[in-house]
C-alpha atoms as a PDB file:
ATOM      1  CA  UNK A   1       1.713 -21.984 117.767  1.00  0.00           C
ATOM      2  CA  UNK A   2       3.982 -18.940 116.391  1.00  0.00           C
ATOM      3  CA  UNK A   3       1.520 -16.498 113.700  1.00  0.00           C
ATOM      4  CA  UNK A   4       2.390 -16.771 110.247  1.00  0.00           C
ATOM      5  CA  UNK A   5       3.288 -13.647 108.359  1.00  0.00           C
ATOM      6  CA  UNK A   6       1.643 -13.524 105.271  1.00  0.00           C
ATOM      7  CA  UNK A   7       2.487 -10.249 102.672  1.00  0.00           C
ATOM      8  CA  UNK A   8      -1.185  -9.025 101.850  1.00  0.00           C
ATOM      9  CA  UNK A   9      -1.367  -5.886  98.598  1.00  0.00           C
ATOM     10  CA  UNK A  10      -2.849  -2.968  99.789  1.00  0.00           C
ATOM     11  CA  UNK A  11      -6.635  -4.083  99.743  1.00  0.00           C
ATOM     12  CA  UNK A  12      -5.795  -6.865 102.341  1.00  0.00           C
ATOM     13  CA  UNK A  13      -5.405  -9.583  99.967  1.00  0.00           C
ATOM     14  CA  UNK A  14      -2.575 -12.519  99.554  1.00  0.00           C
ATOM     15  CA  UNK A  15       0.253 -11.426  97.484  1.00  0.00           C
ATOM     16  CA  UNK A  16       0.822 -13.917  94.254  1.00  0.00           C
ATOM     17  CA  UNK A  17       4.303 -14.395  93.080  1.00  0.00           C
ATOM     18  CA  UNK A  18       5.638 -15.537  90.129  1.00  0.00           C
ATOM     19  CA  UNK A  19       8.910 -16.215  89.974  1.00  0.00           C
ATOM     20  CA  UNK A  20      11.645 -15.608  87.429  1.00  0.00           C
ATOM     21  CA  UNK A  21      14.108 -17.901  85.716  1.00  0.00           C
ATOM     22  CA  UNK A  22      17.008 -16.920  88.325  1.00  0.00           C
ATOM     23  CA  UNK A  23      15.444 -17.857  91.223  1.00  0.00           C
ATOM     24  CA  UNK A  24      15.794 -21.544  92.371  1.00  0.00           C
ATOM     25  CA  UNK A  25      12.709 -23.559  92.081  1.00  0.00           C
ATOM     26  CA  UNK A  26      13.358 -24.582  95.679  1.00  0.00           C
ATOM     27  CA  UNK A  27      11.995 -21.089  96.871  1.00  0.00           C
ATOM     28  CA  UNK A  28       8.295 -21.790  95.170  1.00  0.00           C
ATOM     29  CA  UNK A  29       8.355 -25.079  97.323  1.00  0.00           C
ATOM     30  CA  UNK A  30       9.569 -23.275 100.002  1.00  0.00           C
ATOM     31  CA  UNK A  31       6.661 -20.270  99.890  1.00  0.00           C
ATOM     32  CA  UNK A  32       4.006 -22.879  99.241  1.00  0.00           C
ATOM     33  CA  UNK A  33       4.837 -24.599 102.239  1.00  0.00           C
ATOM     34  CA  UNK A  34       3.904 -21.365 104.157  1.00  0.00           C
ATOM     35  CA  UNK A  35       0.825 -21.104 101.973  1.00  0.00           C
ATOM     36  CA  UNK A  36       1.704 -18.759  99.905  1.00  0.00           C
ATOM     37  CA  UNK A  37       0.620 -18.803  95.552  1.00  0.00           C
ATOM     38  CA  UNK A  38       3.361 -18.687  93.326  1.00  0.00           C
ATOM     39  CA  UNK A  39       4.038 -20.138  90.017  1.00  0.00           C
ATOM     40  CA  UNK A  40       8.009 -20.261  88.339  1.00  0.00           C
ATOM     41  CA  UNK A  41       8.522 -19.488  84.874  1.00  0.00           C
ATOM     42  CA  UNK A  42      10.259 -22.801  83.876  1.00  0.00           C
ATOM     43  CA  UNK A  43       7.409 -24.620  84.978  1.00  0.00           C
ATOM     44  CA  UNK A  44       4.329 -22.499  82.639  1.00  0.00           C
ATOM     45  CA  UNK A  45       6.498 -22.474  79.516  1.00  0.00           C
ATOM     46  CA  UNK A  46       8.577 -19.244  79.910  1.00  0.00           C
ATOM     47  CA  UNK A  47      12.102 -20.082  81.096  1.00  0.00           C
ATOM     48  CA  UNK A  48      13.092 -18.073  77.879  1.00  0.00           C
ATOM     49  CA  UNK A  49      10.902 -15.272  77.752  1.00  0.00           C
ATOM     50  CA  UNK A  50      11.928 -12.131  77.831  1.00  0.00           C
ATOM     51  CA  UNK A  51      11.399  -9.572  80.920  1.00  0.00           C
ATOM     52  CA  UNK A  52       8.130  -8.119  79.233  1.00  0.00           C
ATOM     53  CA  UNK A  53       6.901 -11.471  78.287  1.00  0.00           C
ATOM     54  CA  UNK A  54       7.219 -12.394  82.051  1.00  0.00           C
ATOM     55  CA  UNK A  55       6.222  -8.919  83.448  1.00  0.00           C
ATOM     56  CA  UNK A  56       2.915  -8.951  81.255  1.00  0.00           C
ATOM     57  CA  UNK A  57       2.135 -12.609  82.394  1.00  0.00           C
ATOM     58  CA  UNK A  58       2.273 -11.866  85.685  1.00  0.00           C
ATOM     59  CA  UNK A  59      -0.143  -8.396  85.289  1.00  0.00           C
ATOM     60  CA  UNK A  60      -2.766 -10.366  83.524  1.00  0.00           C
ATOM     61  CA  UNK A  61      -2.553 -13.167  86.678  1.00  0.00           C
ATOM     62  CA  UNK A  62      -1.896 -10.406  89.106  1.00  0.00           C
ATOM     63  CA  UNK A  63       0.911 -11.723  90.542  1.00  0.00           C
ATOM     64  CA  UNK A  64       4.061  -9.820  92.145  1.00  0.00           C
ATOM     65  CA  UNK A  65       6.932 -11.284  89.846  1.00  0.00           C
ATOM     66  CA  UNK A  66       9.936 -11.883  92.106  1.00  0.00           C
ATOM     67  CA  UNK A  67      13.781 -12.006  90.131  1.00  0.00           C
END
């Protein structure tokens, strides 16, 4: 079986993504599938929010907010 590569912060632990408006919904489904946490915007209520909305969303959840 081929290793997985899993992005890990600097303390060793699983990155968390959250993903912006512009990216297609098909990628979360995609990086779950290789185990990886992520929410999408459109999905928790912020498909309009602006850039600091979504960039202090992802802080408090400690996720790595990918656009």
């Amino acid at each position: 079986m081929e290793e997985q590569f899993i992005p890990t912060g600097r303390g060793g632990e699983e990155i968390r993504w959250l993903l912006n408006m512009n990216m297609p919904r098909s990628l979360k489904q995609l990086l779950e599938s290789v185990e990886h946490q992520c929410r999408h915007t459109g999905e928790i209520g912020l498909e309009r929010a602006s850039d600091w909305v979504v960039l202090e969303e992802a802080a408090r959840e400690g996720e790595v907010v990918l656009t």
